[in-house]
N, C-alpha and C. Protein backbone atom coordinates (compact mmCIF):
# COMPACT_ATOMS: atom_id res chain seq x y z
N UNK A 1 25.17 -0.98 -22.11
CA UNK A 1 24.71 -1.43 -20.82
C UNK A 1 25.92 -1.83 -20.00
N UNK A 2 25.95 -1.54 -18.76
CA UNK A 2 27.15 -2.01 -17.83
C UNK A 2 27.34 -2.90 -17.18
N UNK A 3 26.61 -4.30 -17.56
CA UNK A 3 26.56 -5.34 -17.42
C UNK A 3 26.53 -6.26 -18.56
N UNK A 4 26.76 -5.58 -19.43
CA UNK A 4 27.23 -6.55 -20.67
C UNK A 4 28.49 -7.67 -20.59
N UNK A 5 29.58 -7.30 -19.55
CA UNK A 5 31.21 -8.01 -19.73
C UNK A 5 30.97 -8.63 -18.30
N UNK A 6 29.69 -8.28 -17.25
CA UNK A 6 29.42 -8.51 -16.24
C UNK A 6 29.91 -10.44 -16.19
N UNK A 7 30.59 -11.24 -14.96
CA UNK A 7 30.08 -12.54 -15.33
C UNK A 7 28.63 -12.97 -15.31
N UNK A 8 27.77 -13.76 -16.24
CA UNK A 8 26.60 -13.85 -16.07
C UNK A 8 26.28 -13.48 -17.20
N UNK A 9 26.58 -12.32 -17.70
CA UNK A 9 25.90 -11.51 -18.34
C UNK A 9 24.64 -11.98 -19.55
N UNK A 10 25.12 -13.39 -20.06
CA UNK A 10 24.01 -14.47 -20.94
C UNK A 10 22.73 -14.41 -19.98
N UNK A 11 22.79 -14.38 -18.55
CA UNK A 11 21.06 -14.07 -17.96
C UNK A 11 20.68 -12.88 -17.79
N UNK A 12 20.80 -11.80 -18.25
CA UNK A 12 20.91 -10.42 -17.73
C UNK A 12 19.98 -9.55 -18.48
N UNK A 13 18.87 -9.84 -18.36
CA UNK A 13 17.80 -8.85 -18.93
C UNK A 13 17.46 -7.65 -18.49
N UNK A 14 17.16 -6.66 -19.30
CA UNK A 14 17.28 -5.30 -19.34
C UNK A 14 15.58 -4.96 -19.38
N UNK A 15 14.91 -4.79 -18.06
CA UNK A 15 13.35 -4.77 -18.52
C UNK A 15 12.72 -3.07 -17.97
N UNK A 16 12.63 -2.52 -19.21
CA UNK A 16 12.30 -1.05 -19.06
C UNK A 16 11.18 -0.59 -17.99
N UNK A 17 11.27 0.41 -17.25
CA UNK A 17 10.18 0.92 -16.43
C UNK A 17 9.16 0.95 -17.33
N UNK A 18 7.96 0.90 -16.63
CA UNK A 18 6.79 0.65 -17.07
C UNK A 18 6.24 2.38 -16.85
N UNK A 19 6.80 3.10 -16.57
CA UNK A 19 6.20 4.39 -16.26
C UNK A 19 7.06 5.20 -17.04
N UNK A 20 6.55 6.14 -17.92
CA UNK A 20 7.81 6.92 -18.43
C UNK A 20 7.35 8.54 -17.91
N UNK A 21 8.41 8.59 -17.55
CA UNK A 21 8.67 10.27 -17.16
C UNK A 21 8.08 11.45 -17.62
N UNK A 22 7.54 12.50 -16.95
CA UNK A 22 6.80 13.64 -17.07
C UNK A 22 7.88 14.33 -18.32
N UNK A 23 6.97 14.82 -19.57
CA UNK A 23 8.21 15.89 -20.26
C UNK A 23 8.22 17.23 -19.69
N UNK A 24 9.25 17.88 -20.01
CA UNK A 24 9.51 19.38 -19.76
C UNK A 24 9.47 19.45 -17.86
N UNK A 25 8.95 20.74 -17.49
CA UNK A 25 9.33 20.94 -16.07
C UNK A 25 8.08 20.81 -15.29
N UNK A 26 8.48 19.89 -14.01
CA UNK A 26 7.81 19.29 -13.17
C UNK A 26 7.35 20.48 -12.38
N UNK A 27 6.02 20.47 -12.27
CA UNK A 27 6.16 21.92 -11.28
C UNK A 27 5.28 21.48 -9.59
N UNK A 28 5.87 21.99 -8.45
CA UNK A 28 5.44 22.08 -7.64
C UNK A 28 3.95 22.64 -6.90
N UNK A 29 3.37 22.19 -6.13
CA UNK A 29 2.30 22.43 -5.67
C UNK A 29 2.43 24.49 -5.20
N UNK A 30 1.56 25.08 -5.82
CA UNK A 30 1.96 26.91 -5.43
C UNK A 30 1.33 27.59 -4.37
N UNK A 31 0.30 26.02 -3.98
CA UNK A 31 -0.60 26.67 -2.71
C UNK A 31 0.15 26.52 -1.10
N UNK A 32 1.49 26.41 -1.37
CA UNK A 32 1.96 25.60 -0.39
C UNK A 32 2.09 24.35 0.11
N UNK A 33 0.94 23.87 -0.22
CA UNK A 33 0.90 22.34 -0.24
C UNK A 33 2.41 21.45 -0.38
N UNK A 34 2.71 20.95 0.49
CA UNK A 34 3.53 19.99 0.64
C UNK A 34 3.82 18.43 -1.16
N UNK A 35 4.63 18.61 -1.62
CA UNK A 35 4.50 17.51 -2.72
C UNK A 35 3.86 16.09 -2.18
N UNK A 36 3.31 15.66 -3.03
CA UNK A 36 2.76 13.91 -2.09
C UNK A 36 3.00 13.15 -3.02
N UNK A 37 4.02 12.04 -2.15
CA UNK A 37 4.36 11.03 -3.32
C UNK A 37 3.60 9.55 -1.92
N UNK A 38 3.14 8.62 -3.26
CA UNK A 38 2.28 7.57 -2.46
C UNK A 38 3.08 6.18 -3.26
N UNK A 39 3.03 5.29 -2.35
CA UNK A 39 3.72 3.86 -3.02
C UNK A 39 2.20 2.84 -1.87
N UNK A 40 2.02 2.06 -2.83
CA UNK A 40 1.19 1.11 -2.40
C UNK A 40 1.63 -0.44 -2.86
N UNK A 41 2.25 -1.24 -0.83
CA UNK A 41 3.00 -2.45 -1.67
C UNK A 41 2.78 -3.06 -0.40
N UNK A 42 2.98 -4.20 -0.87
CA UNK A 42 3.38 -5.36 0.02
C UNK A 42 4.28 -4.91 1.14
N UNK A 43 4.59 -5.26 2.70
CA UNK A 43 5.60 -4.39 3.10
C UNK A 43 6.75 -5.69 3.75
N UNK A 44 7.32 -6.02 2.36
CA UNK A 44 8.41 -6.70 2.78
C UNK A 44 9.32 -6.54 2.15
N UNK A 45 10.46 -6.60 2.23
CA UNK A 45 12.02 -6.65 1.89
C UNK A 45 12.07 -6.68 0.37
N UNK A 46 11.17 -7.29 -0.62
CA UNK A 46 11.32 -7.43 -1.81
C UNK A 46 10.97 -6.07 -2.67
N UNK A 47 10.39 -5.72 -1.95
CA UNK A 47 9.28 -4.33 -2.28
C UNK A 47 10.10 -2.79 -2.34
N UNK A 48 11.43 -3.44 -1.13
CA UNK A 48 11.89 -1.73 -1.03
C UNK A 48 11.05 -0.81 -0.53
N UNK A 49 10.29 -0.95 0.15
CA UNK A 49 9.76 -0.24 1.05
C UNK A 49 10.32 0.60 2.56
N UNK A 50 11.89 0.15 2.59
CA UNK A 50 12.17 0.59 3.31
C UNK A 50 13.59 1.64 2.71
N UNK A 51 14.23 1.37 1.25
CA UNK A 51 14.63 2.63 0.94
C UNK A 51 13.62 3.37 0.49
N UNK A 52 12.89 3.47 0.27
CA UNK A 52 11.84 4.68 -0.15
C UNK A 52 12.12 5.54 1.37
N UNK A 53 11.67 5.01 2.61
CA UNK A 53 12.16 5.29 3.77
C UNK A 53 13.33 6.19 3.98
N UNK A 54 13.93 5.64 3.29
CA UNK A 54 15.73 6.02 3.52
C UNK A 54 15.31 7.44 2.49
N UNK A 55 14.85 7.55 1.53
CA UNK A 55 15.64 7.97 0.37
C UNK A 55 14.59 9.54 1.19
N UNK A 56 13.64 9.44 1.76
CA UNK A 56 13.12 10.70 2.43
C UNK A 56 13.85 11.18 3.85
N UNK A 57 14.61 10.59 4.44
CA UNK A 57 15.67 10.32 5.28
C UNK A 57 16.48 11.47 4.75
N UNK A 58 17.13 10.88 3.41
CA UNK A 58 18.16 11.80 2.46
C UNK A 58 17.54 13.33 1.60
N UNK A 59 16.02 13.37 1.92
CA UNK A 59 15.57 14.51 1.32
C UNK A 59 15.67 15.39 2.55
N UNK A 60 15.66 14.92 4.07
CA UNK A 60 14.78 15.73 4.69
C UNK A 60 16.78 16.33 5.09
N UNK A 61 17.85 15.33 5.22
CA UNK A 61 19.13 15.90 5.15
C UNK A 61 19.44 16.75 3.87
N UNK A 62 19.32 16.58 2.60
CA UNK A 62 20.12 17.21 1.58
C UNK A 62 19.15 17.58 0.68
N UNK A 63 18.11 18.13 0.95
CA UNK A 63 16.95 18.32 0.22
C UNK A 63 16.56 19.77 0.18
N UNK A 64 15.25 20.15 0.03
CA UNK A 64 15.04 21.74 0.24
C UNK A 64 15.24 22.34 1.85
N UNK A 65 15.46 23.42 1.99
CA UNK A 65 16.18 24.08 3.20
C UNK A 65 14.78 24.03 4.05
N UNK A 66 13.48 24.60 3.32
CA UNK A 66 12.26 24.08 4.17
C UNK A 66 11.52 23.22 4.45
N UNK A 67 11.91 22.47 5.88
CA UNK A 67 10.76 20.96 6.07
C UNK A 67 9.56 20.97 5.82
N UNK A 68 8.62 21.86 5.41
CA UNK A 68 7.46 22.12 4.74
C UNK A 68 7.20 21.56 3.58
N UNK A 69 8.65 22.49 2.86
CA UNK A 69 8.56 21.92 1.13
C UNK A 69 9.34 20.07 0.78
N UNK A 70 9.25 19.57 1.91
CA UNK A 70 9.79 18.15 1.55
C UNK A 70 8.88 17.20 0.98
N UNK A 71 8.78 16.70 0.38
CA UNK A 71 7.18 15.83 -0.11
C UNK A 71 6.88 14.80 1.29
N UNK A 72 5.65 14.75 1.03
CA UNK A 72 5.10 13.61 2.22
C UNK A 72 5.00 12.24 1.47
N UNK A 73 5.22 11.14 2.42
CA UNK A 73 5.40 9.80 1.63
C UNK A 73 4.60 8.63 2.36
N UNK A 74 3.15 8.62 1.82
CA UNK A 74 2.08 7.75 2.45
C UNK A 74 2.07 5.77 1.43
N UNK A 75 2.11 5.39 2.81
CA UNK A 75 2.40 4.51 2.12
C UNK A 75 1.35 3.27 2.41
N UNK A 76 0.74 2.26 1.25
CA UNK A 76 -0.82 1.79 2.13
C UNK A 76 0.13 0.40 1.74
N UNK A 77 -0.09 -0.72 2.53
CA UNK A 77 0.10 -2.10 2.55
C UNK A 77 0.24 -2.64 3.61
N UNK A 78 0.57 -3.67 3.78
CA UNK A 78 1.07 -4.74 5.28
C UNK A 78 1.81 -6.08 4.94
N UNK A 79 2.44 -6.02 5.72
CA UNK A 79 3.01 -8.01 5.30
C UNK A 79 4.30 -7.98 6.65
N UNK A 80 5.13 -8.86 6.33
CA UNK A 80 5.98 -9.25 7.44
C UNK A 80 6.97 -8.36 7.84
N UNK A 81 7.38 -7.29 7.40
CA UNK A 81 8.08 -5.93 7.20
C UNK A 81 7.28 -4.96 8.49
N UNK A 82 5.68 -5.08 8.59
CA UNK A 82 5.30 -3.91 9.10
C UNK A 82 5.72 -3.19 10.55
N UNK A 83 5.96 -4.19 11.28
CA UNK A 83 6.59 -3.74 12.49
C UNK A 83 8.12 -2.99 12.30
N UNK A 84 8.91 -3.41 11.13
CA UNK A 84 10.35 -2.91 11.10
C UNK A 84 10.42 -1.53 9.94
N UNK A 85 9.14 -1.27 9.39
CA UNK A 85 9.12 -0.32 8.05
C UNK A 85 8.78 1.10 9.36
N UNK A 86 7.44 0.93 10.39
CA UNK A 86 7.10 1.72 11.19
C UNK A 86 8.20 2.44 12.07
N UNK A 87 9.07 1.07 12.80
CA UNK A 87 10.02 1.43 13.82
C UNK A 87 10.97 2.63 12.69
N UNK A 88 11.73 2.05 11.60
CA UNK A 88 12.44 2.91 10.66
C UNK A 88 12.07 4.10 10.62
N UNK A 89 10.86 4.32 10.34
CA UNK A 89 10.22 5.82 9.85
C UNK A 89 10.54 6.37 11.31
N UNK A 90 10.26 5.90 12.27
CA UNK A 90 10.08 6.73 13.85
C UNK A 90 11.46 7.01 14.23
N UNK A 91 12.20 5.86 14.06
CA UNK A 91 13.77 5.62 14.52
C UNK A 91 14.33 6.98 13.49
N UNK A 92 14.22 7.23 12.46
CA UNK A 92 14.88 8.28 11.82
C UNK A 92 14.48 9.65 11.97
N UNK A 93 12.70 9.83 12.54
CA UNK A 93 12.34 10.92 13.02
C UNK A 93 11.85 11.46 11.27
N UNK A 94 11.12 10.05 10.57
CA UNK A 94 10.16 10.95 10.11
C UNK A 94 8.82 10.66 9.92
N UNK A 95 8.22 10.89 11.01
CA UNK A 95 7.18 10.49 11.69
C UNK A 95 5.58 11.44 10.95
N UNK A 96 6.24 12.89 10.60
CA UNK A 96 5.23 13.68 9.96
C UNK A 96 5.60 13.65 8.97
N UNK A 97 6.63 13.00 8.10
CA UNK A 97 6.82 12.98 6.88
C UNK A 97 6.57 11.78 6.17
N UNK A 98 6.46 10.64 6.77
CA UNK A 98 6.51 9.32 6.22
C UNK A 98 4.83 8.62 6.99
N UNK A 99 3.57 8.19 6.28
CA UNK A 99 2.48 8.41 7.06
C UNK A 99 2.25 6.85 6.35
N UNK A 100 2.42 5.90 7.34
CA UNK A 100 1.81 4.53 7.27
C UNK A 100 0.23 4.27 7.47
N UNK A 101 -0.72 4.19 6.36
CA UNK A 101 -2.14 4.00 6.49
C UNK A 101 -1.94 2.53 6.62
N UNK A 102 -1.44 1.41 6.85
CA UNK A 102 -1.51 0.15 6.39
C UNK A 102 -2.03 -0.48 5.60
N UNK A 103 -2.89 -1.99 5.65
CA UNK A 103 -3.67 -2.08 4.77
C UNK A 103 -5.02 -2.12 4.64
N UNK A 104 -5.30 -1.25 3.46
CA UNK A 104 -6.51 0.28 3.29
C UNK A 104 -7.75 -0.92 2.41
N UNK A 105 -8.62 -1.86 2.54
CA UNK A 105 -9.58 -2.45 1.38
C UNK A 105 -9.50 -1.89 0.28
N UNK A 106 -10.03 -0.76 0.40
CA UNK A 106 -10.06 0.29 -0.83
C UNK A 106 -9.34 1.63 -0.99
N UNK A 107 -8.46 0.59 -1.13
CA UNK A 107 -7.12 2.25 -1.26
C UNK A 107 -7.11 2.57 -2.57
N UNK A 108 -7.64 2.40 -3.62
CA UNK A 108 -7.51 3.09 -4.88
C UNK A 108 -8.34 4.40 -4.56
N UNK A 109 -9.47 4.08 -3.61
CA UNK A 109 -10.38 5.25 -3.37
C UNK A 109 -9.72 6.38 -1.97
N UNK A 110 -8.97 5.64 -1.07
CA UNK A 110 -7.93 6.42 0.14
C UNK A 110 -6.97 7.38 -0.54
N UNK A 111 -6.10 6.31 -1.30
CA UNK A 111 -5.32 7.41 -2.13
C UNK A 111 -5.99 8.59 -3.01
N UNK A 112 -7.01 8.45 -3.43
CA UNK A 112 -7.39 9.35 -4.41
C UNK A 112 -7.89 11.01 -3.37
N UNK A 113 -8.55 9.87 -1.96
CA UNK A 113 -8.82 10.99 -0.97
C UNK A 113 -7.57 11.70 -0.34
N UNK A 114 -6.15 10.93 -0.17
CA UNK A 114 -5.30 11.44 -0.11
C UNK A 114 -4.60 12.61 -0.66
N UNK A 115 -4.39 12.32 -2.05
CA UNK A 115 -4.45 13.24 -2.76
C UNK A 115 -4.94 14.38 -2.65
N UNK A 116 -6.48 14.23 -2.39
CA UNK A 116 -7.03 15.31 -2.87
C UNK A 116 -6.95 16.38 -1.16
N UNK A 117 -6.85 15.99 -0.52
CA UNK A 117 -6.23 16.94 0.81
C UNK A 117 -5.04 17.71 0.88
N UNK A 118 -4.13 16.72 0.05
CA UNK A 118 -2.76 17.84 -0.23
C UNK A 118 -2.62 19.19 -1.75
């Protein structure tokens, strides 16, 4: 670990993702369909809700050559962030790529309808 010699390092817990990774090869949607990745959070500063932002920012620069094939990134929540997560997505111009539903009552059932459109 690279925070072992870190100073501190006696508080420095190592707490594994809770999601483990698809095996073998991830395959893309063949109907054309656009990839859809969804995050459902709180929308403040703690959450990272706004590199997720960024990091489609960096797909739509260094990513696949077609803005089609970029994944779409819907995102359901609200909190003290929401006015500055919106301006971000618009300010960077990704306005059809980054789709703020806010906050959804029943977004276990939105997302699932989400999904099922892409």
């Amino acid at each position: 670990m690279l925070a072992q010699n870190a100073p501190g390092a006696d508080f420095i817990q190592h707490v594994p993702n809770g999601i483990f990774p698809p095996r073998g090869e991830v395959r893309l949607p063949r109907n054309g369909a656009r990839p859809t990745l969804v995050m459902s959070a709180r929308l403040s500063a703690q959450k990272g809700v706004d590199i997720a932002i960024l990091a489609m920012r960096l797909l739509q620069q260094y990513g696949p050559g077609a803005r089609d094939a970029l994944p779409m990134l819907h995102l359901f929540g609200d909190g003290p962030d929401n006015d500055y997560v919106r301006a971000l997505a618009e300010n960077l111009g990704l306005a059809g790529t980054v789709v703020i539903h806010g906050n959804v009552p029943d977004a276990v059932h939105d997302v699932s309808a989400t999904m099922a459109r892409t």
